[in-house]
Protein backbone atom coordinates (compact mmCIF):
# COMPACT_ATOMS: atom_id res chain seq x y z
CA UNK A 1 131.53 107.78 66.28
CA UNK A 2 129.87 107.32 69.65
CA UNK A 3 127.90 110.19 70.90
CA UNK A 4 128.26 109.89 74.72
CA UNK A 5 126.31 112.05 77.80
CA UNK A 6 129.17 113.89 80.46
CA UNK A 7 129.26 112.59 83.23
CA UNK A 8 127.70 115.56 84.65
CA UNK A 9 125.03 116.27 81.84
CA UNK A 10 123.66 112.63 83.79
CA UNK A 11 123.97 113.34 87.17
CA UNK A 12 122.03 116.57 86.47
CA UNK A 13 119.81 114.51 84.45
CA UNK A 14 119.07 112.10 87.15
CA UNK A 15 118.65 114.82 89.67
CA UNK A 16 115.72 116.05 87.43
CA UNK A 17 114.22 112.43 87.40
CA UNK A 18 114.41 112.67 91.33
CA UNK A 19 113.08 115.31 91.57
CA UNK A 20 110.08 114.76 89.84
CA UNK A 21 109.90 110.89 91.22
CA UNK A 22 109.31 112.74 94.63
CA UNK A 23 106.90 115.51 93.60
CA UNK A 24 103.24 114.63 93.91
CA UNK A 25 103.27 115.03 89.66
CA UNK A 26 105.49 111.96 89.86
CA UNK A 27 104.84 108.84 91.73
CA UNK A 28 105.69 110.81 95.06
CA UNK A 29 107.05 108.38 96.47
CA UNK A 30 110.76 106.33 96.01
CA UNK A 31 112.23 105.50 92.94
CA UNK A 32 112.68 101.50 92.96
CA UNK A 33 112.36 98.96 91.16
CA UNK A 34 111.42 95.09 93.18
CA UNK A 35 107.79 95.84 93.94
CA UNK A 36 106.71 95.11 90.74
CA UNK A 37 107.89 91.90 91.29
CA UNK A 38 105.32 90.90 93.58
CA UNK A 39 102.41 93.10 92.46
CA UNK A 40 102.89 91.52 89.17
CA UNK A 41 102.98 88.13 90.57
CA UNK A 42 99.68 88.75 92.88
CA UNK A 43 97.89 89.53 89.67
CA UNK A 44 98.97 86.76 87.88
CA UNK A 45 98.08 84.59 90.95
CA UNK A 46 94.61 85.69 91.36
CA UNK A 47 96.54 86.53 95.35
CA UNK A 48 93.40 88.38 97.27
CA UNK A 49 94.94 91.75 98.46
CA UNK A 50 92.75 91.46 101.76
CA UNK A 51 94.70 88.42 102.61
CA UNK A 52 98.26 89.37 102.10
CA UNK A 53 99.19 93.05 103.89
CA UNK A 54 102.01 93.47 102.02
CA UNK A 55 100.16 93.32 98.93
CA UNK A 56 98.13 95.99 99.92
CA UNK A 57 100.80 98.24 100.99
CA UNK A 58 102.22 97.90 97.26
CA UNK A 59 98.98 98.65 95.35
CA UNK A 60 99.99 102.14 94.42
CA UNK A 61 103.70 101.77 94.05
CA UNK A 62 104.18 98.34 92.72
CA UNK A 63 101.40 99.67 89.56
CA UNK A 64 103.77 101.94 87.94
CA UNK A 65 107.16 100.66 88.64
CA UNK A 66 106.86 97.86 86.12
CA UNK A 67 105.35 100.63 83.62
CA UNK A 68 109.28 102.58 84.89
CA UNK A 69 111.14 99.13 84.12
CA UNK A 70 109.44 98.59 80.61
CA UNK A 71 110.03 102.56 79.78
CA UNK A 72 113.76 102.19 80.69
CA UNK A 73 114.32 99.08 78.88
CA UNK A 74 112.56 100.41 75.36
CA UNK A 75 113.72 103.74 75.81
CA UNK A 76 117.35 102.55 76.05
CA UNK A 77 117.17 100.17 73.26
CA UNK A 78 116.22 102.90 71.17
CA UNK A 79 119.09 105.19 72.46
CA UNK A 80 121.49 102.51 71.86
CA UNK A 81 119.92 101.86 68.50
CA UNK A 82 119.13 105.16 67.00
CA UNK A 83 121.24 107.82 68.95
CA UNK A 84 124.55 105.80 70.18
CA UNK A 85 124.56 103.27 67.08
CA UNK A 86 125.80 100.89 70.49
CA UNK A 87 123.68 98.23 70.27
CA UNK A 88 124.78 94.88 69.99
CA UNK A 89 123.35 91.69 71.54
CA UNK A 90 125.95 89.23 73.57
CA UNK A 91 125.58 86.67 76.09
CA UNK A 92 129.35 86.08 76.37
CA UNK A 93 130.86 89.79 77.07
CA UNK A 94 134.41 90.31 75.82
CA UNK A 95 136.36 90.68 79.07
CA UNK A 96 134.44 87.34 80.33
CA UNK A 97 136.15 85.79 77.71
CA UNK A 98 139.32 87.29 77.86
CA UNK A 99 139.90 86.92 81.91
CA UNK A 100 137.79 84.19 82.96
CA UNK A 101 136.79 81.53 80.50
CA UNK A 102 134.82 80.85 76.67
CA UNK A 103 131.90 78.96 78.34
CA UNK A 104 127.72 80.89 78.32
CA UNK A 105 127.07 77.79 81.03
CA UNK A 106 129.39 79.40 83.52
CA UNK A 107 128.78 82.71 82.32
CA UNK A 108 125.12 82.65 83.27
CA UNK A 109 125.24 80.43 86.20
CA UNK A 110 127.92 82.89 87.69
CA UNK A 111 125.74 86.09 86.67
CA UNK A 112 122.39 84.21 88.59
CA UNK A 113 124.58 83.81 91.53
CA UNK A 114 126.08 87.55 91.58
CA UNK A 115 122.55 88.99 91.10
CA UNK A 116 121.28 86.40 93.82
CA UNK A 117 123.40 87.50 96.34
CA UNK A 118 123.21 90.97 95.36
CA UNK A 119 119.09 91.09 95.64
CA UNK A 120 119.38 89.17 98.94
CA UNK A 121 121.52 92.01 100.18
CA UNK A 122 119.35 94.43 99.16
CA UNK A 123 116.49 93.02 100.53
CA UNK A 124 118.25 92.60 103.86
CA UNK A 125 119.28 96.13 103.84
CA UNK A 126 115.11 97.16 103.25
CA UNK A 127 115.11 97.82 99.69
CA UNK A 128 116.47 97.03 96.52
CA UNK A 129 119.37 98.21 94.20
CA UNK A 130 118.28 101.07 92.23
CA UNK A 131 116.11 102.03 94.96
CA UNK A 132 119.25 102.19 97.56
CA UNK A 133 121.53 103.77 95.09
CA UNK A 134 119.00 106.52 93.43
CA UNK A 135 116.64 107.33 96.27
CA UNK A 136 118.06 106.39 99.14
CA UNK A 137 121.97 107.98 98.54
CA UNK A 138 120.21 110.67 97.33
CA UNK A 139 118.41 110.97 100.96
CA UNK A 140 121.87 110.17 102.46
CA UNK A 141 119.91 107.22 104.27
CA UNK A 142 121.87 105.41 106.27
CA UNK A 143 121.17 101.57 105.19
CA UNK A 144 121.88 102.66 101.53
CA UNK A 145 124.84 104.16 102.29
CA UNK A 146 125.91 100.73 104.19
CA UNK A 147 124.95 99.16 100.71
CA UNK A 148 126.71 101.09 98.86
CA UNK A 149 129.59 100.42 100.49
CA UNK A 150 129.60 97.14 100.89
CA UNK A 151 128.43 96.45 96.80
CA UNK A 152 131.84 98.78 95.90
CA UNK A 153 133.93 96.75 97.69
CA UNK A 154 132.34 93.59 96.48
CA UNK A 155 132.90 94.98 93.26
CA UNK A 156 136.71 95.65 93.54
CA UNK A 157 137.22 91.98 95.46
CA UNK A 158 135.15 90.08 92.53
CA UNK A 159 136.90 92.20 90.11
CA UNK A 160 140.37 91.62 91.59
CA UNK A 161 139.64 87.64 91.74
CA UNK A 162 137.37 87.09 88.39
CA UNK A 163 139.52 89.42 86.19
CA UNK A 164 143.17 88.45 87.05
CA UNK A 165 145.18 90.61 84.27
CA UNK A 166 148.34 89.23 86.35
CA UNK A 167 150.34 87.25 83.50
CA UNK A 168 150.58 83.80 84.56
């Protein structure tokens, strides 16, 4: 059997994490999650800091966000793993199958696009996903609230095309 968190065992949970995200013992700052991105890629670069701005202005936060992204991943393999018993590894999920077609191809050239489109959004909207939808709902801001909006009814419209349950 599945051992599973309330729903509001994780909001309070979260709320925690927030809370100590902002605090000057946290990062005191944002949580997010693209700045790594770049940071990471002006290391591997050899990208001079004095020459780009914007790599200056994500010294500090871009440092320990990928250190956030590599916690989250390991720590929720070894939930699913050891706590959950969850785990399983699939590139084809079930309902993909079921509703849409059998083929990875499409599968993963449709999951690039969706994730293109969604980052593009995000970045239009001055931030990215989990930063909009932890820190920035959490602020009420008003750009993340726009996003939010606009990714849940994205979500029903995809859903309500890509998952047809209407028998043909």
């Amino acid at each position: 059997m599945k051992r599973r968190l309330s729903w509001w065992g994780g909001g309070v949970l979260m709320a925690l994490l927030l809370l100590f995200t902002f605090s000057v013992l946290g990062a005191n700052r944002p949580i997010g999650a693209s700045t790594y991105v770049p940071y990471y890629a002006g290391i591997l670069f050899g990208m001079d800091p004095h020459k780009y701005t914007y790599l200056q202005e994500i010294e500090k936060p871009g440092a320990w966000e990928g250190i956030m992204l590599l916690g989250a991943l390991v720590g929720g393999f070894i939930t699913s793993v050891f706590i959950t018993k969850s785990f399983r590894f699939s590139v084809m999920p079930t309902a993909w199958k079921e509703y849409k077609n059998g083929s990875v191809v499409s599968r993963l050239l449709w999951s690039f696009f969706g994730g293109f489109l969604l980052i593009i959004g995000a970045r239009l909207a001055g931030g990215c996903t989990s930063g909009h939808f932890l820190s920035g709902m959490s602020q009420t801001a008003f750009s993340s609230m726009i996003f939010g909006v606009v990714v849940l009814v994205t979500l029903l419209v995809t859903g309500r095309l890509f998952y047809n349950t209407k028998e043909k």
